[in-house]
C-alpha atoms as a PDB file:
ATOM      1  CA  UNK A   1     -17.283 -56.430  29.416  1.00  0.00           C
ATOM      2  CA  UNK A   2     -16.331 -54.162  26.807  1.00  0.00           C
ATOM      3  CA  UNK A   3     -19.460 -52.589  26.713  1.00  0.00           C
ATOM      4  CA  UNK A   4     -19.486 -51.855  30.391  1.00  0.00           C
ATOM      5  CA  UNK A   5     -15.648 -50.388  29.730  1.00  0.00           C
ATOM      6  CA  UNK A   6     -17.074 -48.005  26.632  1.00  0.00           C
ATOM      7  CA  UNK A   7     -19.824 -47.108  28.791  1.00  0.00           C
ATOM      8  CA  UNK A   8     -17.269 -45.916  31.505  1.00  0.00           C
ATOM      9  CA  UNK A   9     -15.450 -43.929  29.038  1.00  0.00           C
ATOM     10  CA  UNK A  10     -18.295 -41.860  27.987  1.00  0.00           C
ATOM     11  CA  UNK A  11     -18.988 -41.671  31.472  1.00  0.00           C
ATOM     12  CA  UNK A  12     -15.962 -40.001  32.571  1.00  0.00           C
ATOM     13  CA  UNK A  13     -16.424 -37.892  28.638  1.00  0.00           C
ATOM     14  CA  UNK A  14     -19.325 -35.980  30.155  1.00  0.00           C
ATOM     15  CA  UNK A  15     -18.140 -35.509  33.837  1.00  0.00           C
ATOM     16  CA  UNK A  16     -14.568 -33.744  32.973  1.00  0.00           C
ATOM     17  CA  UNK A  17     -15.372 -30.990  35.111  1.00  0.00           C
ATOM     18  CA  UNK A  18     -15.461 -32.978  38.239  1.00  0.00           C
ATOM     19  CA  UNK A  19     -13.853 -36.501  36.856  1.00  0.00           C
ATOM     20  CA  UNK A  20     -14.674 -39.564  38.901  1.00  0.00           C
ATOM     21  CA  UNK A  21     -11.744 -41.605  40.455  1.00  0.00           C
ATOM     22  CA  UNK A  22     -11.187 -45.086  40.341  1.00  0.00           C
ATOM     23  CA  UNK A  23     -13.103 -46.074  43.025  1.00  0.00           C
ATOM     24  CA  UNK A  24     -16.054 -44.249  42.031  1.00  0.00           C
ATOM     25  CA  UNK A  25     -16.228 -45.975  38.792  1.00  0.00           C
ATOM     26  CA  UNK A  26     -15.838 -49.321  40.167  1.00  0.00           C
ATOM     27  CA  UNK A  27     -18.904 -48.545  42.951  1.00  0.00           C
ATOM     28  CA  UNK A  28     -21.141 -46.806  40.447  1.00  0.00           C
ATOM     29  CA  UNK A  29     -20.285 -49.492  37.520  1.00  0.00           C
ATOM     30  CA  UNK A  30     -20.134 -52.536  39.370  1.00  0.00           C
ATOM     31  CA  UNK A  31     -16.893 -54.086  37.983  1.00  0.00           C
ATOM     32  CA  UNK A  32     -13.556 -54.744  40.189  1.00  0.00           C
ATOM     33  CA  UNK A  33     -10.847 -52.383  40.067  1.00  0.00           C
ATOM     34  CA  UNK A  34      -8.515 -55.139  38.071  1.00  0.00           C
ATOM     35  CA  UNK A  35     -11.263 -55.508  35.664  1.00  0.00           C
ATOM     36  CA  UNK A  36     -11.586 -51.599  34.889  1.00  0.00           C
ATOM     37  CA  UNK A  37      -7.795 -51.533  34.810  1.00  0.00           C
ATOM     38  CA  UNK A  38      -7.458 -54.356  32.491  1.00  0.00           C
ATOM     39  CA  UNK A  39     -10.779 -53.644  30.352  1.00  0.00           C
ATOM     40  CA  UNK A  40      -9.029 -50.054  29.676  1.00  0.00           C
ATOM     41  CA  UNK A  41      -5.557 -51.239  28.621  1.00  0.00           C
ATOM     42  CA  UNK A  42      -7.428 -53.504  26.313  1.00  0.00           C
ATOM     43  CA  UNK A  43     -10.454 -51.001  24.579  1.00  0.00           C
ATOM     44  CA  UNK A  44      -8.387 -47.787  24.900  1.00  0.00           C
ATOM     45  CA  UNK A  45      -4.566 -48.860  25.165  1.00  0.00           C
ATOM     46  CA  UNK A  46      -4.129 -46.605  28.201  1.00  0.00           C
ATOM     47  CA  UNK A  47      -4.821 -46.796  31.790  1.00  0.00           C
ATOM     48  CA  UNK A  48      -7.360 -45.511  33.652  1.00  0.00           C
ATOM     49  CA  UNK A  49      -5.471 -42.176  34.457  1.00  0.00           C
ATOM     50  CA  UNK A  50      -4.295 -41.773  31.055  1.00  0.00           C
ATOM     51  CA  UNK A  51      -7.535 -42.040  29.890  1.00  0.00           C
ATOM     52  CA  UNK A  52      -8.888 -39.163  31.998  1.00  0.00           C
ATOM     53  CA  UNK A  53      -6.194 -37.405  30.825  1.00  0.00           C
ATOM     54  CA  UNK A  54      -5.955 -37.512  27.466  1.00  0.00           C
ATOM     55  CA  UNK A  55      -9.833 -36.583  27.525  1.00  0.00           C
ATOM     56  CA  UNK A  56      -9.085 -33.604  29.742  1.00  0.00           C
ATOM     57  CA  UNK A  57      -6.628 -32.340  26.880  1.00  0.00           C
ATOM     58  CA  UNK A  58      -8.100 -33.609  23.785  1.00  0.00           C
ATOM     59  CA  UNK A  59     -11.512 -31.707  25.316  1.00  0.00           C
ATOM     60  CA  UNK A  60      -9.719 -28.346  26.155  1.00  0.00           C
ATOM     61  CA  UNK A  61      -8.057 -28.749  22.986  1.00  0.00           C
ATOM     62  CA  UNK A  62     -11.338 -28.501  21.362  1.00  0.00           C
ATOM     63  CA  UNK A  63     -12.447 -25.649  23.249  1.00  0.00           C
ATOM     64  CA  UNK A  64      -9.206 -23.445  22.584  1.00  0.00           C
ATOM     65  CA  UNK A  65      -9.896 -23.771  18.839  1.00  0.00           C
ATOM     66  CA  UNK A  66     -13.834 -23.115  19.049  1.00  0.00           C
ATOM     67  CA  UNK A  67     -14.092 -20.704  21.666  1.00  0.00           C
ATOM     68  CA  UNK A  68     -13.150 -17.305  23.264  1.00  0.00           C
ATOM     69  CA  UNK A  69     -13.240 -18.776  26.868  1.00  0.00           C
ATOM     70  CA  UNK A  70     -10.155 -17.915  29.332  1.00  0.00           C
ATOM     71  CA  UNK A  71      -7.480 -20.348  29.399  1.00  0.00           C
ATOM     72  CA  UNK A  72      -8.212 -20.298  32.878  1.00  0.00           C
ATOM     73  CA  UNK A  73     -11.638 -21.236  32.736  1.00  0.00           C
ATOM     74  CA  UNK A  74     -10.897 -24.037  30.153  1.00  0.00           C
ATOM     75  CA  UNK A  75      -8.400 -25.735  32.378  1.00  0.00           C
ATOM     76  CA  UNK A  76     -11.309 -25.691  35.056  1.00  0.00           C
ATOM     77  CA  UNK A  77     -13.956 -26.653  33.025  1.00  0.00           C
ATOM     78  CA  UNK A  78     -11.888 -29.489  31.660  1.00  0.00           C
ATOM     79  CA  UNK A  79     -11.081 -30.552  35.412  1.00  0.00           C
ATOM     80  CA  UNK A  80      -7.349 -29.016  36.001  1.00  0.00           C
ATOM     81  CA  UNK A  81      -7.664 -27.101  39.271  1.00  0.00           C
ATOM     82  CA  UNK A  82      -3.907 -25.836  38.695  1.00  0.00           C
ATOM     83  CA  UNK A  83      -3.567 -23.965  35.501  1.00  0.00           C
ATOM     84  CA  UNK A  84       0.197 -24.477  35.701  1.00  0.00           C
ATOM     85  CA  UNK A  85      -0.366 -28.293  35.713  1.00  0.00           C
ATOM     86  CA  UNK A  86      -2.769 -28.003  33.209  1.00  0.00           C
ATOM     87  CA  UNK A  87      -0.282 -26.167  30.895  1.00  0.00           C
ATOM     88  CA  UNK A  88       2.243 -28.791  31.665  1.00  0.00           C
ATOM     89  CA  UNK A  89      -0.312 -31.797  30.720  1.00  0.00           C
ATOM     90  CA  UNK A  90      -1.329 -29.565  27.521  1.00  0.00           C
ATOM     91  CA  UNK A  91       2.096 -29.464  26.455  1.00  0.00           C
ATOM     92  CA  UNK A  92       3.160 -32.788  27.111  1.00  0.00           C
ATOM     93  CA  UNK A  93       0.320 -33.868  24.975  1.00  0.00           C
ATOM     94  CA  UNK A  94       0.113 -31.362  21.713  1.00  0.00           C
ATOM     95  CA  UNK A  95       3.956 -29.855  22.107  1.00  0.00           C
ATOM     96  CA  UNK A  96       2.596 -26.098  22.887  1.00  0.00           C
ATOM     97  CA  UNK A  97       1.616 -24.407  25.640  1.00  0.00           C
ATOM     98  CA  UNK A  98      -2.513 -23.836  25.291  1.00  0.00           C
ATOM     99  CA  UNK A  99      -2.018 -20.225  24.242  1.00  0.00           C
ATOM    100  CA  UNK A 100       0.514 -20.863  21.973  1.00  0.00           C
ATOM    101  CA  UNK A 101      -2.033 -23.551  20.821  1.00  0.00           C
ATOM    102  CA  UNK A 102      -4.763 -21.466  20.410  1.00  0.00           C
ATOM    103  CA  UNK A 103      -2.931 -19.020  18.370  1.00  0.00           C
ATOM    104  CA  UNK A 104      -1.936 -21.702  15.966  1.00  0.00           C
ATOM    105  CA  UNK A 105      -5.337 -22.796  15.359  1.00  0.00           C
ATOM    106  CA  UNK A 106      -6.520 -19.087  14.819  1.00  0.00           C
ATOM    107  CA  UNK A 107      -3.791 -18.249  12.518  1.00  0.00           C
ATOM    108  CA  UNK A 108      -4.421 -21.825  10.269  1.00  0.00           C
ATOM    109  CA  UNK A 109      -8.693 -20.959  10.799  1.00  0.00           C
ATOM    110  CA  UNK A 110      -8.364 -17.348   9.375  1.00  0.00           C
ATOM    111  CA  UNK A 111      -6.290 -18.805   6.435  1.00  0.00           C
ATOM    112  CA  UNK A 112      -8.280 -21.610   5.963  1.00  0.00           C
ATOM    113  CA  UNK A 113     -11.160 -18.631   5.606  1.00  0.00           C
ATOM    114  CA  UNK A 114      -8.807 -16.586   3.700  1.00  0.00           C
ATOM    115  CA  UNK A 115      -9.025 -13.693   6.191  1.00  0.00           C
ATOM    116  CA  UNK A 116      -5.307 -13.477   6.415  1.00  0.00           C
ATOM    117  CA  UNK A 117      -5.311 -12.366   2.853  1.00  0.00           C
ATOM    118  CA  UNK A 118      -7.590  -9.128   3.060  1.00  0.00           C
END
């Protein structure tokens, strides 16, 4: 079963930009809907919407650091179709806002790089 559950994850890992729900998992995966909510609390310590979530963020995160791409076409590429709810989610998870974010990460990349100092 757990396999089937990591298998899921990295489903829903590549398909951020149009996430599955619940019951598409269960039809496409074959497993019940109290398995996939049980087999999640128990590989990933979240639910199944947590999950999702967290992905959605921890994914965006990683583009706001590596990339020049609109906030606004993050959040949609990351599944948000709301950018305010997306900055809400953001924040919840990392404490900033994604721009303020973003900034952070450039500021601590250019020292890292020592370009602050020239």
């Amino acid at each position: 079963m757990s396999y089937k559950i990591f298998k899921i994850g990295e489903y829903i890992r590549m398909n951020l930009n149009n996430p599955p729900t619940k019951e598409m998992i269960c039809e496409k995966f074959s497993i019940t809907d109290y398995s996939l909510r049980k087999g999640f609390k128990e590989i990933f310590g979240l639910s199944f919407g947590d999950y999702t979530r967290n992905q959605k963020i921890k994914t965006a995160a990683r583009l706001l650091n590596n990339s020049e791409h609109l906030i606004s076409t993050i959040s949609e590429c990351v599944g948000f179709r709301n950018q305010s709810r997306f900055a809400e989610a953001f924040k919840s998870q990392y404490g900033l806002n994604p721009k303020t974010f973003r900034d952070a990460c450039k500021v601590k990349n250019d020292n890292f790089y020592g370009f602050a100092d020239q």
